[in-house]
C-alpha atoms as a PDB file:
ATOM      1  CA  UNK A   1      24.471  33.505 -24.388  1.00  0.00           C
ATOM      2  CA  UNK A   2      23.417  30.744 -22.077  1.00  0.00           C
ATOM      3  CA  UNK A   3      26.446  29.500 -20.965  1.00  0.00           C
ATOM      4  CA  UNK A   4      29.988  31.884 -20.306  1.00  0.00           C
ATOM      5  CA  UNK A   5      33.270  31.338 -19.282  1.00  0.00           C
ATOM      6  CA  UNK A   6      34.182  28.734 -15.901  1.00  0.00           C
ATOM      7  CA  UNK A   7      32.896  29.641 -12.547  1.00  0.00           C
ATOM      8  CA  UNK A   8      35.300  30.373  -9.574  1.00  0.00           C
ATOM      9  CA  UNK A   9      33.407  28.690  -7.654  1.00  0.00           C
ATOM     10  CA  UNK A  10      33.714  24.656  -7.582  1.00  0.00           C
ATOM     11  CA  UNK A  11      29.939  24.668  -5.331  1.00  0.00           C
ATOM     12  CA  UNK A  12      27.976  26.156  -7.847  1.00  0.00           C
ATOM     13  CA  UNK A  13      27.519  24.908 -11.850  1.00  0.00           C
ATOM     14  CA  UNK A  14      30.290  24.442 -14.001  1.00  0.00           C
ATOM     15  CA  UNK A  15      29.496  26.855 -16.564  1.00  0.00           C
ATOM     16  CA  UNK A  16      27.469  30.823 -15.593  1.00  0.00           C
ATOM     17  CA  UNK A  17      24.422  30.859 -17.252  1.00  0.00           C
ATOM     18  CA  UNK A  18      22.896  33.886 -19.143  1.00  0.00           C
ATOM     19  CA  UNK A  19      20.301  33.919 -21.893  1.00  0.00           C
ATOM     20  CA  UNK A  20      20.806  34.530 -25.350  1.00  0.00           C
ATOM     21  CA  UNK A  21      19.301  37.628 -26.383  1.00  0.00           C
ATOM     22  CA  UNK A  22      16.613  36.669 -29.413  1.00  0.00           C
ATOM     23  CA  UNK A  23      18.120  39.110 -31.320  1.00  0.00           C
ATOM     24  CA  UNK A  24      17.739  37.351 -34.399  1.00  0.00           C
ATOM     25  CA  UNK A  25      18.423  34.188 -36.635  1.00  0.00           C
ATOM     26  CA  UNK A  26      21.913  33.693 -34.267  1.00  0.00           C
ATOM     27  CA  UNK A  27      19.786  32.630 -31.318  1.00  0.00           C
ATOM     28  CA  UNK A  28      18.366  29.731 -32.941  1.00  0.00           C
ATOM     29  CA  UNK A  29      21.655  28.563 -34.408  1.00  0.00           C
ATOM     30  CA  UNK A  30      23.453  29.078 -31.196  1.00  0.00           C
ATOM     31  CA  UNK A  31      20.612  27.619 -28.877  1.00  0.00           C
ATOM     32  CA  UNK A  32      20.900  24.555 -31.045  1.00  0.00           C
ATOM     33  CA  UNK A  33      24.310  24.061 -30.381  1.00  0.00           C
ATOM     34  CA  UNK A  34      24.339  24.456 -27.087  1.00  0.00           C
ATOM     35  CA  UNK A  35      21.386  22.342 -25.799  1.00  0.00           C
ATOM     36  CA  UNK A  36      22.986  19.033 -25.398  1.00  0.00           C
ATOM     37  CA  UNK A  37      25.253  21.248 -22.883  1.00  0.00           C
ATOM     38  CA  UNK A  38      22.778  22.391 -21.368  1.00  0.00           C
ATOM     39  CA  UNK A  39      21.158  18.968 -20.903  1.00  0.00           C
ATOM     40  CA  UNK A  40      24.876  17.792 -19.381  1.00  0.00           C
ATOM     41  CA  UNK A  41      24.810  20.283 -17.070  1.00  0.00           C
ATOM     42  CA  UNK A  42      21.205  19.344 -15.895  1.00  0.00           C
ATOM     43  CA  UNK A  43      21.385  16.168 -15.555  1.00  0.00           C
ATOM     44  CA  UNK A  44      24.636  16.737 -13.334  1.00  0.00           C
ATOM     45  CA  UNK A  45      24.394  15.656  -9.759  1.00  0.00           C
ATOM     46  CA  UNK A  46      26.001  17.728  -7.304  1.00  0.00           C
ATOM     47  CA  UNK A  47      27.429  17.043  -3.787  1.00  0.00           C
ATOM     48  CA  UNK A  48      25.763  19.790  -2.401  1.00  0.00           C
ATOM     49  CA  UNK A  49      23.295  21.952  -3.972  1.00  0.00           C
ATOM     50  CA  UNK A  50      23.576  26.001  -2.722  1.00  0.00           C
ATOM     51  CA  UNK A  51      21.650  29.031  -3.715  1.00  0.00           C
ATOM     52  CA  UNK A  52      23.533  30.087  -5.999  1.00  0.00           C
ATOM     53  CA  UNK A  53      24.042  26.446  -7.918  1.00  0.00           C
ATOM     54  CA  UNK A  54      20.538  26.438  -7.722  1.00  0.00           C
ATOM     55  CA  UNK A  55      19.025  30.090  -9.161  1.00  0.00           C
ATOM     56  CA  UNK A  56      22.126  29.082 -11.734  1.00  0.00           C
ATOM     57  CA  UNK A  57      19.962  25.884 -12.809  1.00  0.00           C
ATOM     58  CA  UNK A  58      16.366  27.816 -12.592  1.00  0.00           C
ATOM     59  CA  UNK A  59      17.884  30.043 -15.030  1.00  0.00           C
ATOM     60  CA  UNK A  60      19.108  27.605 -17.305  1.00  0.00           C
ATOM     61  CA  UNK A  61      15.541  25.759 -17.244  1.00  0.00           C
ATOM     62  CA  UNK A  62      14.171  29.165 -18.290  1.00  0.00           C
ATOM     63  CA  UNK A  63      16.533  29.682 -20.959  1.00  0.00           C
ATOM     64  CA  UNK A  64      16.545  25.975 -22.256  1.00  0.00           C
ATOM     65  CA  UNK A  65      12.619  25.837 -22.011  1.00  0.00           C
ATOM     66  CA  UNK A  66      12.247  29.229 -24.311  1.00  0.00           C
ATOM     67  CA  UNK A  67      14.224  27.694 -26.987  1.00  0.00           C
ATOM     68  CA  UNK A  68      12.444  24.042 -26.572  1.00  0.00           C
ATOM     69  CA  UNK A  69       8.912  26.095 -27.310  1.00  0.00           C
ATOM     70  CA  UNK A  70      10.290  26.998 -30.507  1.00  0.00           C
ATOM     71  CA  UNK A  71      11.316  24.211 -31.434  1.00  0.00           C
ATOM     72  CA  UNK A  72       7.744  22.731 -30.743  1.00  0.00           C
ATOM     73  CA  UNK A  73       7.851  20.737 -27.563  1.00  0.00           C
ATOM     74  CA  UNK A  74       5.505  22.715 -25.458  1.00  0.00           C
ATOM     75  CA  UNK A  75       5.140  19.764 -22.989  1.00  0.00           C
ATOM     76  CA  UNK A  76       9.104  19.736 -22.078  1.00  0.00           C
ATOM     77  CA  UNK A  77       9.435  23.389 -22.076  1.00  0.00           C
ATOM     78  CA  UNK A  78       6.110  23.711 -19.538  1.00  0.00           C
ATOM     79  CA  UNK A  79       8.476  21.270 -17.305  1.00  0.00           C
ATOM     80  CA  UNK A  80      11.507  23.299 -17.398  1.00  0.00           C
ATOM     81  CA  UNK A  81       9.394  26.687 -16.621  1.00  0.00           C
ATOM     82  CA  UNK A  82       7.958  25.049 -13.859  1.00  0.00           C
ATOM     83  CA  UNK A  83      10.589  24.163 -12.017  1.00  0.00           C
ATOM     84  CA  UNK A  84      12.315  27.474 -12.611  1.00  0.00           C
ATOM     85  CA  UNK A  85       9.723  28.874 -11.483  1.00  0.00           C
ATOM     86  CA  UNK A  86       9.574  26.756  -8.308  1.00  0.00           C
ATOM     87  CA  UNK A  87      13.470  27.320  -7.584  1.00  0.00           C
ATOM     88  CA  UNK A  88      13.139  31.140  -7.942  1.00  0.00           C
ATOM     89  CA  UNK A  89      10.095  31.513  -6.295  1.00  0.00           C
ATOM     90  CA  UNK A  90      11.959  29.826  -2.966  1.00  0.00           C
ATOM     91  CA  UNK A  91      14.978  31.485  -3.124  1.00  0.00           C
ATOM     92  CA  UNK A  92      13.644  34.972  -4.766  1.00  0.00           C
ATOM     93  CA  UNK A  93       9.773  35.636  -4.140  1.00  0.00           C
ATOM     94  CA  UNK A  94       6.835  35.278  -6.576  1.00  0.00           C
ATOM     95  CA  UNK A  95       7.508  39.400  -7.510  1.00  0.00           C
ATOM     96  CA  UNK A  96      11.343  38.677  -8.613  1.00  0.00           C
ATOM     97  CA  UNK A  97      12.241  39.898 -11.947  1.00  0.00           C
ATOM     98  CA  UNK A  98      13.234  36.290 -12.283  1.00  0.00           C
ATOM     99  CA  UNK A  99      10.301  34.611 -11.367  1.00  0.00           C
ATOM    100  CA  UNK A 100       7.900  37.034 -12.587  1.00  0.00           C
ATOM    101  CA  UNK A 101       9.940  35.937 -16.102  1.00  0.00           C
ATOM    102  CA  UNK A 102       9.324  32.594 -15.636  1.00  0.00           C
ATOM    103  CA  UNK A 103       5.585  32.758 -15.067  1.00  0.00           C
ATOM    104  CA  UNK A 104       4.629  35.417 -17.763  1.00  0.00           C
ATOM    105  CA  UNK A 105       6.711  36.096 -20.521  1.00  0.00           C
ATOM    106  CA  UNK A 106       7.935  32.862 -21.027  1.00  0.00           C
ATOM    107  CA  UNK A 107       6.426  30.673 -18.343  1.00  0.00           C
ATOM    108  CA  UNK A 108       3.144  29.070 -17.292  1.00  0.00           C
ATOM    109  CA  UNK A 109       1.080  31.873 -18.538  1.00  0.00           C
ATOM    110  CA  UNK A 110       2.402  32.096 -22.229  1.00  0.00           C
ATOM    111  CA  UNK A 111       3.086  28.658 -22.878  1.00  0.00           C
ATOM    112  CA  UNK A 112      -1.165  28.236 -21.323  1.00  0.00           C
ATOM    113  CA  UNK A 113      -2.093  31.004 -22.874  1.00  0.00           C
ATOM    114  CA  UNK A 114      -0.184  31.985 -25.747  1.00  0.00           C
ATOM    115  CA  UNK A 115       0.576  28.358 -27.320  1.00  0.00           C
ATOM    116  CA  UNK A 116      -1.702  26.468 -25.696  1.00  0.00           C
ATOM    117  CA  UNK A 117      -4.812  28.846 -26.063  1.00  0.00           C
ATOM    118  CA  UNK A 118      -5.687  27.854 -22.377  1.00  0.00           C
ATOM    119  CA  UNK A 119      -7.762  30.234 -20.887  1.00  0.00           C
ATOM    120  CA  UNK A 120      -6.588  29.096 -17.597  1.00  0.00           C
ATOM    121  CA  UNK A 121      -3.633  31.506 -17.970  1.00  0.00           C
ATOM    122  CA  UNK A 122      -5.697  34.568 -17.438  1.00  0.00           C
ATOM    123  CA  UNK A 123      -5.726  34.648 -13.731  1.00  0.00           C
ATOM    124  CA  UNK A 124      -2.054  34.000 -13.986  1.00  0.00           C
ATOM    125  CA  UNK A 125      -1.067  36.181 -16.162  1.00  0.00           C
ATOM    126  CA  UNK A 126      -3.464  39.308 -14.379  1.00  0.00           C
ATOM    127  CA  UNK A 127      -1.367  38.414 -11.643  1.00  0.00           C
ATOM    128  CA  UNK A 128       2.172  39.142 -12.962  1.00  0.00           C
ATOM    129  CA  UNK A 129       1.285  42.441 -14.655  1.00  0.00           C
ATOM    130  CA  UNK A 130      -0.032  43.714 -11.547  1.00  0.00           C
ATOM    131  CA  UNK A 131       3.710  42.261  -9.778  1.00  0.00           C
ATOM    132  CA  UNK A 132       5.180  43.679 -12.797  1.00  0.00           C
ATOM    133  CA  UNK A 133       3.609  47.082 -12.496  1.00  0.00           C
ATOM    134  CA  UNK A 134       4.761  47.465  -9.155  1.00  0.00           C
ATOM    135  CA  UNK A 135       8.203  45.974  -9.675  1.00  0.00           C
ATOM    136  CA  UNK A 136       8.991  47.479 -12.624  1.00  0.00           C
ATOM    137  CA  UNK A 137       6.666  50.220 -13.608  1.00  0.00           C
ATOM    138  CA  UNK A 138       3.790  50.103 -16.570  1.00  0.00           C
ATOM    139  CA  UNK A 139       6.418  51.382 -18.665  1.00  0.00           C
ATOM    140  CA  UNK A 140       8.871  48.761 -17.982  1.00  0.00           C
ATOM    141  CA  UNK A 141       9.807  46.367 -21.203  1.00  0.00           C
ATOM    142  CA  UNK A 142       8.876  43.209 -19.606  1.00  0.00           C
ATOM    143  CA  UNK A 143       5.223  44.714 -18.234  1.00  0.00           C
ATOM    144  CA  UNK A 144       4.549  45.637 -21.639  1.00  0.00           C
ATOM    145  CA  UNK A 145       5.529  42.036 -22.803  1.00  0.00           C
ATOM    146  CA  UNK A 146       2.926  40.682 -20.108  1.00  0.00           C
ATOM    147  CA  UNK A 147       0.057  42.992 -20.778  1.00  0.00           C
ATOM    148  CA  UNK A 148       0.526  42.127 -24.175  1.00  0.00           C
ATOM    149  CA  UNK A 149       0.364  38.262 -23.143  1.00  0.00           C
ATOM    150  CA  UNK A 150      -2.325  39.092 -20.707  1.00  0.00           C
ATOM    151  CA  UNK A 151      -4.552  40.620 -24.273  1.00  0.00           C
ATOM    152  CA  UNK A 152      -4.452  36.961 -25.498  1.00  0.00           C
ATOM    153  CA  UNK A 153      -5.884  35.161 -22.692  1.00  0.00           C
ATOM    154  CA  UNK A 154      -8.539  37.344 -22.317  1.00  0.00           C
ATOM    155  CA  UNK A 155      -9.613  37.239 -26.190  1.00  0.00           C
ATOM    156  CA  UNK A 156      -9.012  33.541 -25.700  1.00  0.00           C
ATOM    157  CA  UNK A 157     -12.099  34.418 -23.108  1.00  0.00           C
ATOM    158  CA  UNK A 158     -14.430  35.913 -25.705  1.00  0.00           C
ATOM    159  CA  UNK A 159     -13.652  39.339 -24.094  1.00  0.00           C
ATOM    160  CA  UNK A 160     -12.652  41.132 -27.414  1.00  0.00           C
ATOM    161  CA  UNK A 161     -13.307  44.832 -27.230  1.00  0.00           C
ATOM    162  CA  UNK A 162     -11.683  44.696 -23.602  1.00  0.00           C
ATOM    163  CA  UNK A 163      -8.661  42.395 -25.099  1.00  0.00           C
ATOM    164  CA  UNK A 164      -8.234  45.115 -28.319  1.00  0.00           C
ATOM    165  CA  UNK A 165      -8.464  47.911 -25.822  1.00  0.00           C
ATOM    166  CA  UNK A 166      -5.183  46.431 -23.167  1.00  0.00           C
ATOM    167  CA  UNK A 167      -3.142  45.432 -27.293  1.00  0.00           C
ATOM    168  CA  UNK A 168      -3.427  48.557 -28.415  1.00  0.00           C
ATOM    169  CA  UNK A 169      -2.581  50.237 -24.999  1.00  0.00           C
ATOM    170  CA  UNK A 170       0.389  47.387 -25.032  1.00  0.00           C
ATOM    171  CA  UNK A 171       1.210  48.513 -28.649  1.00  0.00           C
ATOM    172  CA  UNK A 172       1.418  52.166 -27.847  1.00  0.00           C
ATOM    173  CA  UNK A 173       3.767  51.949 -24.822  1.00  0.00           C
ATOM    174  CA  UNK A 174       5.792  49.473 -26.439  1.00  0.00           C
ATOM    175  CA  UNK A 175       6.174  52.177 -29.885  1.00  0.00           C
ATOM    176  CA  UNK A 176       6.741  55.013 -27.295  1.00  0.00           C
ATOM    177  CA  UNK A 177       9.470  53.174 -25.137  1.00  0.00           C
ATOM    178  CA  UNK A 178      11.049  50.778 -27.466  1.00  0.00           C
ATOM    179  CA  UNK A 179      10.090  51.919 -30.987  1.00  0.00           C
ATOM    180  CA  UNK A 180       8.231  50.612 -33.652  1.00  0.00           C
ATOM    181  CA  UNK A 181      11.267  48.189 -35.404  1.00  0.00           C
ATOM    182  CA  UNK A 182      12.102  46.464 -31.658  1.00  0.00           C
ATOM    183  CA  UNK A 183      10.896  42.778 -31.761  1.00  0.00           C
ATOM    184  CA  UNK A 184       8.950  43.164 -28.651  1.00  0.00           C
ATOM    185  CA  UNK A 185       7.066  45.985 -30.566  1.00  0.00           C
ATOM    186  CA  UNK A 186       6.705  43.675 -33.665  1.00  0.00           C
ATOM    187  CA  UNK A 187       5.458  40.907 -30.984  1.00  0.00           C
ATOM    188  CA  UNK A 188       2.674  43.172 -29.812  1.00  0.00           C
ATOM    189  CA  UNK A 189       1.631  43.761 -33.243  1.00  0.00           C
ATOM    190  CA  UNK A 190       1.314  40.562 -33.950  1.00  0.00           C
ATOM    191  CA  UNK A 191      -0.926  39.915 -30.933  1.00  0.00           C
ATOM    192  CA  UNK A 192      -3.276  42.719 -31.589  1.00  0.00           C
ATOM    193  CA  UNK A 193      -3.521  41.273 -35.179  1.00  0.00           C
ATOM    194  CA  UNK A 194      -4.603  38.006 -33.822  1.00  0.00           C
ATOM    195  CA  UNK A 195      -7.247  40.057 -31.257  1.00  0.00           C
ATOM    196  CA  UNK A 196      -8.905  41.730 -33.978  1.00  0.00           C
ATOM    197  CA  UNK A 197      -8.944  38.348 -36.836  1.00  0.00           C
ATOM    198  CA  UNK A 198     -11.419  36.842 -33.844  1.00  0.00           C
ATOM    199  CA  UNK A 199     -14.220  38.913 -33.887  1.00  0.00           C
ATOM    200  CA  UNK A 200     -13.866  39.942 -37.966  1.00  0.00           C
ATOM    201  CA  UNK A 201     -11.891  42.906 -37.951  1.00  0.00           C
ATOM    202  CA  UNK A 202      -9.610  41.395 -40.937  1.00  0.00           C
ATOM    203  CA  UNK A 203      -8.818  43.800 -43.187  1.00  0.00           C
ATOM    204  CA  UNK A 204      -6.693  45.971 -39.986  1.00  0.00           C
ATOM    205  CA  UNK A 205      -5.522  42.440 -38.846  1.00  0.00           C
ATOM    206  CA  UNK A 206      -4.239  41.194 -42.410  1.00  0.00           C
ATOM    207  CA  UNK A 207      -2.509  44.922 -42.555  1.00  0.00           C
ATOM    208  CA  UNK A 208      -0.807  44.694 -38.958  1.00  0.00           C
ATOM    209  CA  UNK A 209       0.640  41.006 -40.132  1.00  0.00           C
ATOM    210  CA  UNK A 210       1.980  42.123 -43.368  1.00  0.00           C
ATOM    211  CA  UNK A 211       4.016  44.563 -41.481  1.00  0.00           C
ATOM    212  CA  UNK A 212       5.444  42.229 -39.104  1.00  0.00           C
ATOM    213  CA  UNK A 213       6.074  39.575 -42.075  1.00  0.00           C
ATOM    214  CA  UNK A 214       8.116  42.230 -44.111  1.00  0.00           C
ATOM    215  CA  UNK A 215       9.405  43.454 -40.757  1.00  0.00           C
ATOM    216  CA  UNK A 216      10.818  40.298 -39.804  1.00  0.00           C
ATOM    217  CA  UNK A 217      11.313  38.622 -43.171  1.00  0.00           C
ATOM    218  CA  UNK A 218      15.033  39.114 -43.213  1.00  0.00           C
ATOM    219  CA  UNK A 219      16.479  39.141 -40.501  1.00  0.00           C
ATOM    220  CA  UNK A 220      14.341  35.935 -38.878  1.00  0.00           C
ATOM    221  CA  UNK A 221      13.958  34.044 -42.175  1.00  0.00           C
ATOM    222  CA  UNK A 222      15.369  31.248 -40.822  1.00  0.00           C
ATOM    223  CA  UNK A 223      14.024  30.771 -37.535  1.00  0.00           C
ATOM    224  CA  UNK A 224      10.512  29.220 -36.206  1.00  0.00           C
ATOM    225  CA  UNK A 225       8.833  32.523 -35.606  1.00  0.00           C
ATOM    226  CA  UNK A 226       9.467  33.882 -39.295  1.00  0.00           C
ATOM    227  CA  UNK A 227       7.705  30.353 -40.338  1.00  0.00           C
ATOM    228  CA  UNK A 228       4.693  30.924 -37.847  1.00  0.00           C
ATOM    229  CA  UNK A 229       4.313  34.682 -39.309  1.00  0.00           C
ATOM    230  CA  UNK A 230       4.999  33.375 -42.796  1.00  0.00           C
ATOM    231  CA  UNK A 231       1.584  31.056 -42.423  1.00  0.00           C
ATOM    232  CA  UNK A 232      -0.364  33.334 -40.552  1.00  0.00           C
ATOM    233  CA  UNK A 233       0.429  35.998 -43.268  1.00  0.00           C
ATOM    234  CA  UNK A 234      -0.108  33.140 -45.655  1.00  0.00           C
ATOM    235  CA  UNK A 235      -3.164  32.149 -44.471  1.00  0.00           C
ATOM    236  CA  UNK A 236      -5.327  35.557 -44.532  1.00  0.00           C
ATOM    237  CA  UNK A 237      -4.410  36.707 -47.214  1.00  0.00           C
ATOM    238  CA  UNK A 238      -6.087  33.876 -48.600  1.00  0.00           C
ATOM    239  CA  UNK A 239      -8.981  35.052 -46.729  1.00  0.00           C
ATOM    240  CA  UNK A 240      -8.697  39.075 -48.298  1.00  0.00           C
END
């Protein structure tokens, strides 16, 4: 969840902060409820601001930014990512698991490049997987997640055959480590669907998104990323 039980500590922000898992439709409803919290807590001006009351707030931009994107103000959540990123990069280091968050999966470099189809993510983006790599290892969850974000700035380039080379590579580790039902697999489905719809490749694209729609169809059937598969789906099979 974002926000847990009181802190000890009267220095730092009322409430610990922790991310709620997108583990399904729950996030969404939860997230929901506790934005205007989050905004309180935000907006709160403290006597004295200290590390800790500060990496607290960067990760409460982060996780109030990732649910803003779904709910389709990109503009806001950039904000919030930025200035998460700025707090953690102070306090942590650019090659932080925190900040490294922040500026690929669901930072500067996805909401550019993944929502934004900004091709100025793509030297952003080449730069966290190589901090992720060496952080974390090219097996690592969240390096998969960035490669596979890294794929769509670079077919956003006109680099296909190179961007369908680095999905499928994505796709593979992310089967092999995670398994084919996780969400981050599913994820890296999707993007290799949308690599290979831009240079014709359709009938293995319309395939891939049919099994993340039936994948995801019930237990995300009510949140915004079930409705974005649902028209994508939509959409080419009207092409078939």
């Amino acid at each position: 969840m974002w926000i847990g039980g009181p802190s000890n500590h009267r220095s730092l922000l009322p409430l610990n902060i922790e991310p709620l898992s997108e583990s399904g439709p729950e996030y969404f409803k939860f997230s929901e409820i506790l934005l205007p919290h989050a905004e309180l807590i935000l907006q709160h001006h403290f006597k004295k601001d200290t590390k800790d009351s500060e990496l607290a707030r960067a990760k409460l931009l982060m996780a109030s930014g990732a649910y803003i994107v779904w709910d389709g103000d990109h503009d806001e959540a950039q904000v919030r990512f930025e200035r998460s990123i700025e707090i953690n990069s102070s306090y942590l280091g650019e090659k932080h698991v925190e900040t490294m968050s922040g500026i690929g999966l669901l930072g500067l470099g996805w909401v550019i490049g993944v929502l934004q189809d900004d091709v100025k993510a793509l030297q952003i983006l080449k730069r966290v997987v190589k901090n992720s790599r060496e952080s974390l290892g090219g097996d690592g969850p969240r390096t998969i997640n960035r490669l596979s974000d890294l794929t769509t700035a670079i077919a956003l380039a006109g680099e296909y055959m190179e961007s369908e080379t680095m999905q499928r590579e994505a796709l593979a580790r992310s089967e092999r480590v995670l398994g084919r039902a996780q969400n981050e697999t599913l994820n890296c489905t999707a993007h290799l669907a949308n690599v290979l719809g831009d240079p014709g490749k359709t009938e293995e694209a319309v395939k891939l998104r049919r099994d993340v729609y039936d994948a995801k169809k019930a237990p995300w059937q009510f949140s915004p990323r079930y409705a974005y598969c649902r028209r994508k789906f939509s959409f080419d099979t009207k092409r078939e």
